[in-house]
PDB file of N, CA and C in Angstrom:
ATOM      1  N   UNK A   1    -135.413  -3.949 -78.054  1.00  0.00           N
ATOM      2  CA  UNK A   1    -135.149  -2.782 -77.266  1.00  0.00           C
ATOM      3  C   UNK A   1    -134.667  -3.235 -75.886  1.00  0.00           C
ATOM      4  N   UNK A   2    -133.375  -2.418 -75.533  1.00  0.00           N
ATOM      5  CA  UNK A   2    -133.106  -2.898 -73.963  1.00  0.00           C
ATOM      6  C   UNK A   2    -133.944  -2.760 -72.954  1.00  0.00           C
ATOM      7  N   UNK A   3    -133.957  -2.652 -71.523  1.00  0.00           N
ATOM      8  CA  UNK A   3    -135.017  -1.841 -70.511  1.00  0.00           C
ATOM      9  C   UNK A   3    -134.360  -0.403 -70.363  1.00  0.00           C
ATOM     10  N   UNK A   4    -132.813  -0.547 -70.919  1.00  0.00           N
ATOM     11  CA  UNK A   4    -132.598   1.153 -70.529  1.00  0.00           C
ATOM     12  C   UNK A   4    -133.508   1.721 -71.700  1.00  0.00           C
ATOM     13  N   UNK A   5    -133.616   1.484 -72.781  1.00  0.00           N
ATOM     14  CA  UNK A   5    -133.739   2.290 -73.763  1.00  0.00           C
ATOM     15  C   UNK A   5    -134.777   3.239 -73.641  1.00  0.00           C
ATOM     16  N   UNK A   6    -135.484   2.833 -73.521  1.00  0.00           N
ATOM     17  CA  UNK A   6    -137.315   3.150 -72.890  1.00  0.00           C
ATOM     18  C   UNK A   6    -137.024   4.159 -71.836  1.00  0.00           C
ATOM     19  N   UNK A   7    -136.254   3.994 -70.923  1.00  0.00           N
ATOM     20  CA  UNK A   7    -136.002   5.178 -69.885  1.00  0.00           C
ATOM     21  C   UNK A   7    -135.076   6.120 -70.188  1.00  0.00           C
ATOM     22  N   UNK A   8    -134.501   6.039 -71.260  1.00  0.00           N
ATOM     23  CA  UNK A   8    -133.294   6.849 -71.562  1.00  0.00           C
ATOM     24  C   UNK A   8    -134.416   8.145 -72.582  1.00  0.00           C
ATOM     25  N   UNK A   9    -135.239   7.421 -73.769  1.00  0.00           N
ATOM     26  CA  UNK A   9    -136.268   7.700 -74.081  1.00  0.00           C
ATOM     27  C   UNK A   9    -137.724   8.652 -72.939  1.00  0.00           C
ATOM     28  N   UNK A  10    -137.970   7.684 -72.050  1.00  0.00           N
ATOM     29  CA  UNK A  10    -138.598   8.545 -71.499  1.00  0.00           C
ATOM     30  C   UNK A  10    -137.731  10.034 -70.206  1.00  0.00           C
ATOM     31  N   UNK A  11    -137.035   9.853 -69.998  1.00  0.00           N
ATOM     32  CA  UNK A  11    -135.647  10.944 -69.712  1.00  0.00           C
ATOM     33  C   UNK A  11    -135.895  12.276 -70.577  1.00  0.00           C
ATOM     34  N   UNK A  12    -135.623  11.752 -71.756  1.00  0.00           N
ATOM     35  CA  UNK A  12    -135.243  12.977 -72.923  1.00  0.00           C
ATOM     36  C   UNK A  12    -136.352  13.222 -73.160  1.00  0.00           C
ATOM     37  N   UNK A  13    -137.325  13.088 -73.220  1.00  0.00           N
ATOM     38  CA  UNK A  13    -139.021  13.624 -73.575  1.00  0.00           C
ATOM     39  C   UNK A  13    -139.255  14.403 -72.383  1.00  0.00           C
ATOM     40  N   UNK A  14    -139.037  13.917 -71.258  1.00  0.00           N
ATOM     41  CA  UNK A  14    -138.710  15.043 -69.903  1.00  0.00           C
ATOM     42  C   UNK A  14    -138.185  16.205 -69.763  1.00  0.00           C
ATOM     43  N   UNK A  15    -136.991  15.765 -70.376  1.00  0.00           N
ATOM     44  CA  UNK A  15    -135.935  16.933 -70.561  1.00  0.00           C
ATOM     45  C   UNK A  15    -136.185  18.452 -71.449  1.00  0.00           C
ATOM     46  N   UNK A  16    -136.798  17.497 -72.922  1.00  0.00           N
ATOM     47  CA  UNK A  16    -137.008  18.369 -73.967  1.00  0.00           C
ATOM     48  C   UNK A  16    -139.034  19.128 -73.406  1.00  0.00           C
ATOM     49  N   UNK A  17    -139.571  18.663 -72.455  1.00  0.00           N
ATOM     50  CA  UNK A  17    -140.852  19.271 -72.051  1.00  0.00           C
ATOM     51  C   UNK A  17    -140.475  20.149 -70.835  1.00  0.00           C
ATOM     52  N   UNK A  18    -139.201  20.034 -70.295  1.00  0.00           N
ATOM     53  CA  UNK A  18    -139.049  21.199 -69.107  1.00  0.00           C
ATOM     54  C   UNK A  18    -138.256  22.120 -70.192  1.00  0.00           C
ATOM     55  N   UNK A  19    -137.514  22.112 -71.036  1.00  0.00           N
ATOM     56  CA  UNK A  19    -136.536  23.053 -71.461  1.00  0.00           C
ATOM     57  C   UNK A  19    -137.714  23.802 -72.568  1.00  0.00           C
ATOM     58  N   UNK A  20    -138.866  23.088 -73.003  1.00  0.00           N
ATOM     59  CA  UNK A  20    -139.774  24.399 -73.578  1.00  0.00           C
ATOM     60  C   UNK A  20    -140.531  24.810 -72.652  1.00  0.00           C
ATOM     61  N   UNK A  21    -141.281  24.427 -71.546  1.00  0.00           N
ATOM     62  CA  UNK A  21    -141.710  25.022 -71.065  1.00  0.00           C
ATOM     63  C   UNK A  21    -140.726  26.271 -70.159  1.00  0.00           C
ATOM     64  N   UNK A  22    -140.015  25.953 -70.004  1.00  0.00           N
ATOM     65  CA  UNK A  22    -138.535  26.878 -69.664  1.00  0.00           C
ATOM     66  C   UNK A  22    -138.789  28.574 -70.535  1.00  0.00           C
ATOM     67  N   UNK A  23    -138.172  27.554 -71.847  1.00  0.00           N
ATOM     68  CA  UNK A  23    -138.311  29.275 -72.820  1.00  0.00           C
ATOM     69  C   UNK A  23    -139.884  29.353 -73.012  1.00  0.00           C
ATOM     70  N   UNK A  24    -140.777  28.781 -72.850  1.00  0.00           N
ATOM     71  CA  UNK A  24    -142.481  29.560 -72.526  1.00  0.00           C
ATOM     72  C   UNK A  24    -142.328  30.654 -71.387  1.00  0.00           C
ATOM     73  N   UNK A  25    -141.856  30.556 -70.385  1.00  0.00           N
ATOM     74  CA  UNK A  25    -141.956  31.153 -69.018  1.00  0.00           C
ATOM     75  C   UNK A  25    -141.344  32.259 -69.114  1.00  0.00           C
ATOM     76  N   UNK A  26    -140.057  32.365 -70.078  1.00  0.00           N
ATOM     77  CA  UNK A  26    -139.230  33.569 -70.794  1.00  0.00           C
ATOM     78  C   UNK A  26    -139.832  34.215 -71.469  1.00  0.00           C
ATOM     79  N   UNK A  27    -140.497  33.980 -72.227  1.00  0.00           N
ATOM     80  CA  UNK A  27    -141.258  34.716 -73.406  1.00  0.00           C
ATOM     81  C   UNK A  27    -142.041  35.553 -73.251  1.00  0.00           C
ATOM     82  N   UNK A  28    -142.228  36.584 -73.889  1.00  0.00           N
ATOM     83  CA  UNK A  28    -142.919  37.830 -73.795  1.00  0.00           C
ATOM     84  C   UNK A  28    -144.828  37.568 -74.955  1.00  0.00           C
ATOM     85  N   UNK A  29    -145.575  37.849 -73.704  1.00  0.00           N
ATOM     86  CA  UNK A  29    -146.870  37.690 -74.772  1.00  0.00           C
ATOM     87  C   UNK A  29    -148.122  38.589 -73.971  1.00  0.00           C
ATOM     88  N   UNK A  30    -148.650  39.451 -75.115  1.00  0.00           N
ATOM     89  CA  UNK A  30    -149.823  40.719 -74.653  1.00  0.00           C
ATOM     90  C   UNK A  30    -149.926  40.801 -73.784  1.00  0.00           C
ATOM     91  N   UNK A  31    -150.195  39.383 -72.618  1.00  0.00           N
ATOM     92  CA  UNK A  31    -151.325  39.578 -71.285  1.00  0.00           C
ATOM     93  C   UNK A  31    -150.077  39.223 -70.426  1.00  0.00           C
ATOM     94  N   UNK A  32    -148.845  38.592 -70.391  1.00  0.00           N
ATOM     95  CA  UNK A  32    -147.893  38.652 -69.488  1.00  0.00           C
ATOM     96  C   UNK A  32    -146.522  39.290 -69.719  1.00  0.00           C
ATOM     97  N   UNK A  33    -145.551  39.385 -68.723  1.00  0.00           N
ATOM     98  CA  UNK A  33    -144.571  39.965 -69.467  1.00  0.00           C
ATOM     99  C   UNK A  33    -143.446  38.856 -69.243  1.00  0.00           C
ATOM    100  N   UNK A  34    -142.163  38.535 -69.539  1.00  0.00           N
ATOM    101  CA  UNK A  34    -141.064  38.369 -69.821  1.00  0.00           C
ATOM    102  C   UNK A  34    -140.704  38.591 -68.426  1.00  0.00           C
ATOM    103  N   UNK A  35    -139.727  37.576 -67.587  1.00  0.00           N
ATOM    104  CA  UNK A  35    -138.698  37.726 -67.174  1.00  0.00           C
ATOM    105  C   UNK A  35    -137.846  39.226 -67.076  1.00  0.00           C
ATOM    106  N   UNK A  36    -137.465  39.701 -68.334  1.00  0.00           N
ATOM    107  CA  UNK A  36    -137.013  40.635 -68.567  1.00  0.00           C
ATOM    108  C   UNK A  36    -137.835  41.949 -68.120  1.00  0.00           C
ATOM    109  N   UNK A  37    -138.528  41.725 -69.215  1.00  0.00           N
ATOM    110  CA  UNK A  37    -139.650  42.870 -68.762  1.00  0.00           C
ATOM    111  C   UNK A  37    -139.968  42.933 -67.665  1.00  0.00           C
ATOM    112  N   UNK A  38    -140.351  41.889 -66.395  1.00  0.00           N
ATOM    113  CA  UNK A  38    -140.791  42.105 -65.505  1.00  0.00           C
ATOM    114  C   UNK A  38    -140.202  42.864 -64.134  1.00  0.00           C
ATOM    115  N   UNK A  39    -138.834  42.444 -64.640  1.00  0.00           N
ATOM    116  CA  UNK A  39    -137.428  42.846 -64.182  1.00  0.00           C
ATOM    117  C   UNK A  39    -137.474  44.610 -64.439  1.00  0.00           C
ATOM    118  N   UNK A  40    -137.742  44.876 -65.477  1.00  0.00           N
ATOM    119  CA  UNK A  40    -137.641  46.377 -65.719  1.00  0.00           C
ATOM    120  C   UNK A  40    -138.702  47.341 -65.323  1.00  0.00           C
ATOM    121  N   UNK A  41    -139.848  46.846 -65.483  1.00  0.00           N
ATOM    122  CA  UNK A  41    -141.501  47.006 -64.711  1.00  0.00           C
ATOM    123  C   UNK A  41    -140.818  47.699 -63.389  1.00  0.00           C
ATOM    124  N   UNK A  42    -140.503  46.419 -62.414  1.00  0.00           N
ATOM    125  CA  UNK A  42    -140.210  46.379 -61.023  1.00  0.00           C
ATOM    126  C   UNK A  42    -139.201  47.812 -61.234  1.00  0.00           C
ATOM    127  N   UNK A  43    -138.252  48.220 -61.801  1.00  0.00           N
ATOM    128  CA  UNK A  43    -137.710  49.301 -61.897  1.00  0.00           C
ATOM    129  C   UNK A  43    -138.374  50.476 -62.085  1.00  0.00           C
ATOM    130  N   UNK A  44    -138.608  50.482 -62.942  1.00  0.00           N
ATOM    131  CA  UNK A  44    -139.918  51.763 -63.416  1.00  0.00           C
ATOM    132  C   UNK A  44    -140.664  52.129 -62.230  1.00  0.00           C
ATOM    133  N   UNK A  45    -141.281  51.133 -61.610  1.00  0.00           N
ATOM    134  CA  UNK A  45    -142.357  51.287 -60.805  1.00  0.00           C
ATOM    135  C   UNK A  45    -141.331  52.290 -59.405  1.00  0.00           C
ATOM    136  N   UNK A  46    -140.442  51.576 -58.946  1.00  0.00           N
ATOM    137  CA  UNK A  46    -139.473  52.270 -58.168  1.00  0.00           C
ATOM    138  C   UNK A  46    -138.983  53.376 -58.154  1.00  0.00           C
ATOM    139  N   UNK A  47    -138.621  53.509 -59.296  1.00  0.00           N
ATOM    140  CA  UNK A  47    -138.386  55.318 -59.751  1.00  0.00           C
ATOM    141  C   UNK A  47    -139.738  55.841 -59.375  1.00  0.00           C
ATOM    142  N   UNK A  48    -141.193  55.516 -59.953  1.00  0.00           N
ATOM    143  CA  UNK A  48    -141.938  56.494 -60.134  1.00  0.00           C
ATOM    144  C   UNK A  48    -142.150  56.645 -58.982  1.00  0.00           C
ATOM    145  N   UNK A  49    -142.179  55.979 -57.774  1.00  0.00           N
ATOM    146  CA  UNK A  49    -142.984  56.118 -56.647  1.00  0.00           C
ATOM    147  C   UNK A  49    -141.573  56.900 -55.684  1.00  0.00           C
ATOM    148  N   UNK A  50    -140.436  56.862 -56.565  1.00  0.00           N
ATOM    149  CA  UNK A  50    -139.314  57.702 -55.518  1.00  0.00           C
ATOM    150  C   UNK A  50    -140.014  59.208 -56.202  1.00  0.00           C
ATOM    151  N   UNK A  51    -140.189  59.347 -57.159  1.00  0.00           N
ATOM    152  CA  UNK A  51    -140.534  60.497 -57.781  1.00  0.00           C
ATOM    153  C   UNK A  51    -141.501  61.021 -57.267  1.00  0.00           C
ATOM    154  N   UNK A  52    -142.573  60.468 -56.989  1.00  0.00           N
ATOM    155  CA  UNK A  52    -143.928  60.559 -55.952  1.00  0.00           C
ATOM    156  C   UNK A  52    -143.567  61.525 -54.793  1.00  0.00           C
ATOM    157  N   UNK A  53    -142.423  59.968 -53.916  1.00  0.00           N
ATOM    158  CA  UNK A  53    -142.091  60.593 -52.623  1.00  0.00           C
ATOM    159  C   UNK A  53    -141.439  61.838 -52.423  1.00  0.00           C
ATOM    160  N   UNK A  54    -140.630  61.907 -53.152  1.00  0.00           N
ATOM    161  CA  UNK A  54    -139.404  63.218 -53.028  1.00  0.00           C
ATOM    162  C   UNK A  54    -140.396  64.602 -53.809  1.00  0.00           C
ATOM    163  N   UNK A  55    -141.804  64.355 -53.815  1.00  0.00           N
ATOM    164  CA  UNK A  55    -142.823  65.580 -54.659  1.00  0.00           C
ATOM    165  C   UNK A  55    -143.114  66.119 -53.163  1.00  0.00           C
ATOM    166  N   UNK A  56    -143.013  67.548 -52.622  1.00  0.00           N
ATOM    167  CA  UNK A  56    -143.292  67.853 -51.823  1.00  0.00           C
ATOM    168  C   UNK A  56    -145.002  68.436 -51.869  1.00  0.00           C
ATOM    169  N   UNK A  57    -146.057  68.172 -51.272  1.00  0.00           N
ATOM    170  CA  UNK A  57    -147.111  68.063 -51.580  1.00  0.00           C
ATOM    171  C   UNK A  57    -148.421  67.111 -52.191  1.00  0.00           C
ATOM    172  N   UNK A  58    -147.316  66.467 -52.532  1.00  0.00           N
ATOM    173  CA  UNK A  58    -148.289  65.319 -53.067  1.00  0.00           C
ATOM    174  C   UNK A  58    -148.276  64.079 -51.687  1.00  0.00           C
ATOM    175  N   UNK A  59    -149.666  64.079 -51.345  1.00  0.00           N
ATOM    176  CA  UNK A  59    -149.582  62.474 -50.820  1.00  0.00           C
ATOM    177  C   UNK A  59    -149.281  61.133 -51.457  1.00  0.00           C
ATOM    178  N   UNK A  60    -147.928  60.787 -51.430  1.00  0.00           N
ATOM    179  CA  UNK A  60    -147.484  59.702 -52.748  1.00  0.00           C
ATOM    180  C   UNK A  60    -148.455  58.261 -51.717  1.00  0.00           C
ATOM    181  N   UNK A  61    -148.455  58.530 -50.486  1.00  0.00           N
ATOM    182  CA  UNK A  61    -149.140  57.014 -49.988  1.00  0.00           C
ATOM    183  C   UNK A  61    -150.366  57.167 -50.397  1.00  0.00           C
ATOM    184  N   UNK A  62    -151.053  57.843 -50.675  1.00  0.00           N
ATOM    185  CA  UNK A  62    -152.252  57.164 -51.425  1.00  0.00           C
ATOM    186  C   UNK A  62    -152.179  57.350 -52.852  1.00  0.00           C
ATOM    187  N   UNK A  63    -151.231  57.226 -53.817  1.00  0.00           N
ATOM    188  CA  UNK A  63    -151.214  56.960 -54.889  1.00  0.00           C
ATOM    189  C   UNK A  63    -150.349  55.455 -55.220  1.00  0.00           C
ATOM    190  N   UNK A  64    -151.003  55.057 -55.789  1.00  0.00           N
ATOM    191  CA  UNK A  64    -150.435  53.231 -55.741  1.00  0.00           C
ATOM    192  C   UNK A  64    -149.785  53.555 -57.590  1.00  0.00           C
ATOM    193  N   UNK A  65    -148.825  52.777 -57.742  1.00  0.00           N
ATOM    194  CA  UNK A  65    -147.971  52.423 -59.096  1.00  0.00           C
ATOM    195  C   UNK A  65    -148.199  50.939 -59.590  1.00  0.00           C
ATOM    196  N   UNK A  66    -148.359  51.056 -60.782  1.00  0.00           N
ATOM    197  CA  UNK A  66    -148.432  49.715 -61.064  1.00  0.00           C
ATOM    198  C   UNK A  66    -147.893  49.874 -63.159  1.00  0.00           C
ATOM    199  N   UNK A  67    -146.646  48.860 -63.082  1.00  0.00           N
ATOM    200  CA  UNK A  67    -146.032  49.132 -64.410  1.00  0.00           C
ATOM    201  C   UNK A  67    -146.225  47.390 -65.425  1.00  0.00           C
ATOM    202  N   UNK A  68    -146.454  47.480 -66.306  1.00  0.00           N
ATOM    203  CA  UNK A  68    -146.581  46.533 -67.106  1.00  0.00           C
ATOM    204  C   UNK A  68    -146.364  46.823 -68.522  1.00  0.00           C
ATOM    205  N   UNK A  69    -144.784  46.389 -68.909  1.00  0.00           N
ATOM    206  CA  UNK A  69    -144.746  46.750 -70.197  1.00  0.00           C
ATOM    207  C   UNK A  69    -144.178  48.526 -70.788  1.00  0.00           C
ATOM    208  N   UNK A  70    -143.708  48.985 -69.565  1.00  0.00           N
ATOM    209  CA  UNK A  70    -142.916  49.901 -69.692  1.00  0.00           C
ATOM    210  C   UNK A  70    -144.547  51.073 -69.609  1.00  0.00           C
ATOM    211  N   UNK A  71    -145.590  50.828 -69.172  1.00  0.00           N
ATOM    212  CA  UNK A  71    -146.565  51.389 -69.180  1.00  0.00           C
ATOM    213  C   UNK A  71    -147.442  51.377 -67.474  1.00  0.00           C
ATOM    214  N   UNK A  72    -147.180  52.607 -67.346  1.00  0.00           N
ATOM    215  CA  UNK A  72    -147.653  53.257 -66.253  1.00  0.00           C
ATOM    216  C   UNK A  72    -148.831  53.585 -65.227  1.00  0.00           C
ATOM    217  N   UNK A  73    -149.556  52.899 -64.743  1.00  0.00           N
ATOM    218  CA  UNK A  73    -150.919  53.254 -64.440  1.00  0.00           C
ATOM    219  C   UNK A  73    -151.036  53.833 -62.951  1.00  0.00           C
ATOM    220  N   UNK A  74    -150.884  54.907 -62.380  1.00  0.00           N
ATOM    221  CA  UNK A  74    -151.343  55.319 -61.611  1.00  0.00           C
ATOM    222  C   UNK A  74    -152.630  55.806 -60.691  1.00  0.00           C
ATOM    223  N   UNK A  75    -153.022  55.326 -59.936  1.00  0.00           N
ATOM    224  CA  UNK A  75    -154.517  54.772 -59.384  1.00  0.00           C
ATOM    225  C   UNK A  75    -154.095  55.508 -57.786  1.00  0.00           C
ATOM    226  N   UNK A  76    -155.536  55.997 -57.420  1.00  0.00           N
ATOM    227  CA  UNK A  76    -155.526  55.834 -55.554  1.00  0.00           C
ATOM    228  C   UNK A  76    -156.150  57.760 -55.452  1.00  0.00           C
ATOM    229  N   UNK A  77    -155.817  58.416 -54.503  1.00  0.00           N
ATOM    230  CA  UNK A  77    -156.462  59.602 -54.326  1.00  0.00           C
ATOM    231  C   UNK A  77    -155.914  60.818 -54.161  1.00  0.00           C
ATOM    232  N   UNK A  78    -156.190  61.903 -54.288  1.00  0.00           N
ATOM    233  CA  UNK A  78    -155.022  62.866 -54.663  1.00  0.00           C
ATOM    234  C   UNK A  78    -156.154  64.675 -54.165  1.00  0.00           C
ATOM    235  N   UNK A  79    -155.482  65.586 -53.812  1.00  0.00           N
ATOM    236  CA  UNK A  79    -156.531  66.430 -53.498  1.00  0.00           C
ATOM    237  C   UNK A  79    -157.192  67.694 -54.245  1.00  0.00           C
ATOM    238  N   UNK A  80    -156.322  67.366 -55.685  1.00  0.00           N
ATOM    239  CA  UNK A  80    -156.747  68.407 -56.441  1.00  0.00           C
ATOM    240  C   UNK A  80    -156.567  68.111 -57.790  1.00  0.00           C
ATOM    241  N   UNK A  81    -156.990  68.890 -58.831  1.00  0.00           N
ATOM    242  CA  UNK A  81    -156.821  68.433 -60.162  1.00  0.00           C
ATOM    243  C   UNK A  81    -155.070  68.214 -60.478  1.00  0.00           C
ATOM    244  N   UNK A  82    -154.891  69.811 -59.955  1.00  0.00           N
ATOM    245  CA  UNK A  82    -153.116  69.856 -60.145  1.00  0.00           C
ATOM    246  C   UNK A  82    -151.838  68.594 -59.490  1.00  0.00           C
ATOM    247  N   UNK A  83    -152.298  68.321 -58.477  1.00  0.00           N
ATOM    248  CA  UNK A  83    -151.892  67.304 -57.745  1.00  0.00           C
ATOM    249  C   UNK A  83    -151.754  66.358 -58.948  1.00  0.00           C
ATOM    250  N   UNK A  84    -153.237  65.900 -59.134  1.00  0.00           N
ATOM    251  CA  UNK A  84    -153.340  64.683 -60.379  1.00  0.00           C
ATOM    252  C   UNK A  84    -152.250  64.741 -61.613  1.00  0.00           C
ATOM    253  N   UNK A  85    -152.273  65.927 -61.970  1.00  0.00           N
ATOM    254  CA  UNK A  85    -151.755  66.054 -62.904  1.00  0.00           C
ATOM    255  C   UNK A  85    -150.021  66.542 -62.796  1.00  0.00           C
ATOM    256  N   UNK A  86    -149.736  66.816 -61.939  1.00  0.00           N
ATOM    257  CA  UNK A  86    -148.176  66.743 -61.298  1.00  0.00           C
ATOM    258  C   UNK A  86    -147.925  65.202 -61.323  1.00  0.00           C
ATOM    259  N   UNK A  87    -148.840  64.669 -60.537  1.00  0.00           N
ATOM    260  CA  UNK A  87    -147.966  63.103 -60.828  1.00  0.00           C
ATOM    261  C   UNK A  87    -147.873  62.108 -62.010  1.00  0.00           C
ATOM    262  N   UNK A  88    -148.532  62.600 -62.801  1.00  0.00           N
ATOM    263  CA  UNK A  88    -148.693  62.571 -64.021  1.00  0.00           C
ATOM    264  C   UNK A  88    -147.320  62.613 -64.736  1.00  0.00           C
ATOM    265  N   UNK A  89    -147.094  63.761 -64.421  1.00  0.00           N
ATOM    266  CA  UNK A  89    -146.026  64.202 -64.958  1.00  0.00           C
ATOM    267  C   UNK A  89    -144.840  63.547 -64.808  1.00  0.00           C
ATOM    268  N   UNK A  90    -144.865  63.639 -63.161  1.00  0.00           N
ATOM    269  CA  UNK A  90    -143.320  63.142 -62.432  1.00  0.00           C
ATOM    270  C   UNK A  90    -143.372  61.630 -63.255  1.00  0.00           C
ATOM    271  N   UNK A  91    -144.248  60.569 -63.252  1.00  0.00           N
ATOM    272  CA  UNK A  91    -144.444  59.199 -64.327  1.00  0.00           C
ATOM    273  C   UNK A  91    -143.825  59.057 -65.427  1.00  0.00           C
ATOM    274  N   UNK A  92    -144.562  60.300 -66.131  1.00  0.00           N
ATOM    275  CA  UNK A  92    -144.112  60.403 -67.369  1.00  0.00           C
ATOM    276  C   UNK A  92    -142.264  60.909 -67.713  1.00  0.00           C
ATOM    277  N   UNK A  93    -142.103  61.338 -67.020  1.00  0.00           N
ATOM    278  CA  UNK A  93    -140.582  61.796 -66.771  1.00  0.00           C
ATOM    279  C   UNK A  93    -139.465  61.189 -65.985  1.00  0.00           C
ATOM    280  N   UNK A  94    -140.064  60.256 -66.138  1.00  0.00           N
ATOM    281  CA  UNK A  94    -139.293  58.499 -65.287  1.00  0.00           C
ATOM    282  C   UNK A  94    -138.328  58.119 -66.982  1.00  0.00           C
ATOM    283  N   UNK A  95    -137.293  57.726 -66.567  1.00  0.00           N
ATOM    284  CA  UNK A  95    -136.731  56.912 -68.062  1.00  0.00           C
ATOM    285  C   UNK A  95    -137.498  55.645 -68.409  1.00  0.00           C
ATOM    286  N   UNK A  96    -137.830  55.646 -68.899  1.00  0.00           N
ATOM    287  CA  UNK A  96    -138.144  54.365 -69.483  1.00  0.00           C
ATOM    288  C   UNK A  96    -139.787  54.072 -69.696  1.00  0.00           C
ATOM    289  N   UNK A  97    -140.140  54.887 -69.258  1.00  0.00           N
ATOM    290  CA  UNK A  97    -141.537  55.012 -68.836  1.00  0.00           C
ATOM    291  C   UNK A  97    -142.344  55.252 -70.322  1.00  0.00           C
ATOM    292  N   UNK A  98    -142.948  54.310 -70.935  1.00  0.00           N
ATOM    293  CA  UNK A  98    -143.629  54.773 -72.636  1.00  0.00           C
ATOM    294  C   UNK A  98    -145.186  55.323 -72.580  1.00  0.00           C
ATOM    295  N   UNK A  99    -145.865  54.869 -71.268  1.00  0.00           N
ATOM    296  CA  UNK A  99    -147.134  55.993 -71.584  1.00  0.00           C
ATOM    297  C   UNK A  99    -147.071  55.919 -70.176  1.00  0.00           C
ATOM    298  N   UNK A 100    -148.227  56.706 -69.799  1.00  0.00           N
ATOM    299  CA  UNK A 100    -149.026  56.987 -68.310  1.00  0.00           C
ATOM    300  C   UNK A 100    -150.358  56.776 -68.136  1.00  0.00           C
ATOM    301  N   UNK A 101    -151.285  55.460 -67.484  1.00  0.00           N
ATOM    302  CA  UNK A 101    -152.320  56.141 -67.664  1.00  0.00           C
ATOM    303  C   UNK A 101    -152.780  56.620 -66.220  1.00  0.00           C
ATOM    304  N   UNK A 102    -153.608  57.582 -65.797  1.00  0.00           N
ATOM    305  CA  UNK A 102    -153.359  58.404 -64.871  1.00  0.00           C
ATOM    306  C   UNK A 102    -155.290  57.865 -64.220  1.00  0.00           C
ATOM    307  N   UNK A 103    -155.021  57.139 -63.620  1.00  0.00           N
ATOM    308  CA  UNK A 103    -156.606  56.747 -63.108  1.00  0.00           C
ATOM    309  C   UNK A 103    -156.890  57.425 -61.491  1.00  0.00           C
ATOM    310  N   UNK A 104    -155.616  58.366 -61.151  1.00  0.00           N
ATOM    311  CA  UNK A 104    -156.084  59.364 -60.031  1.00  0.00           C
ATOM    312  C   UNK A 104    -157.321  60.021 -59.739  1.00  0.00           C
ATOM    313  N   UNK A 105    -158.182  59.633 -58.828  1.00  0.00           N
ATOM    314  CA  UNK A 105    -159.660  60.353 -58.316  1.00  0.00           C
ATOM    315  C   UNK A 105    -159.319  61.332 -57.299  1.00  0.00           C
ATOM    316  N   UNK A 106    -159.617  62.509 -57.813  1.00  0.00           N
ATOM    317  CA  UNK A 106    -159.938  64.017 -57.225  1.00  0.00           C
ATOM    318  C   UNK A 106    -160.952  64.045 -56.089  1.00  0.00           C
ATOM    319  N   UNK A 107    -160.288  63.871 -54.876  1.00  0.00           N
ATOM    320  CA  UNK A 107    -161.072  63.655 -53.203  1.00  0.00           C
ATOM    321  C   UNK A 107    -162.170  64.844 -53.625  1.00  0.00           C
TER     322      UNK A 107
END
């Protein structure tokens, strides 16, 4: 064996352990999301909380957004049942948006 060989060897074992851990970091699995997904999350979440803001009556600053997986969880404080359930709505009527869960507490 030459002395390159061994380094040419240890090179490509380098190469081939960053390029899977690469597509690991891409990949979509239960407890994290995807690149992609995370990309679309960050969207979702944007709409819902423009949807929030532009609700006349609702205090959207104390309702916090949080999207994972095209799934919706809305959390923080709100002053009436209807309130709760208006933003509920406006969530659910986001594109892309596949459930809501609505963890709003009634001051």
């Amino acid at each position: 064996m030459t002395p390159a060989k061994p380094f040419r060897m240890l090179l490509a074992a380098l190469a081939l352990t960053a390029a899977t851990a690469t597509l690991a970091a891409c990949s979509s699995a239960p407890s994290r999301e995807s690149t992609g997904e995370f990309v679309d999350s960050s969207v979702i979440t944007t709409k819902v909380k423009t949807a929030l803001l532009n609700e006349p009556g609702l205090k959207s600053m104390q309702i916090s957004v949080e999207t994972f997986k095209d799934m919706v969880q809305l959390s923080g404080f709100v002053d009436s049942s209807a309130a709760k359930a208006k933003a509920g709505q406006l969530a659910a009527s986001v594109e892309g948006v596949r459930s809501v869960k609505n963890d709003l507490v009634v001051k």
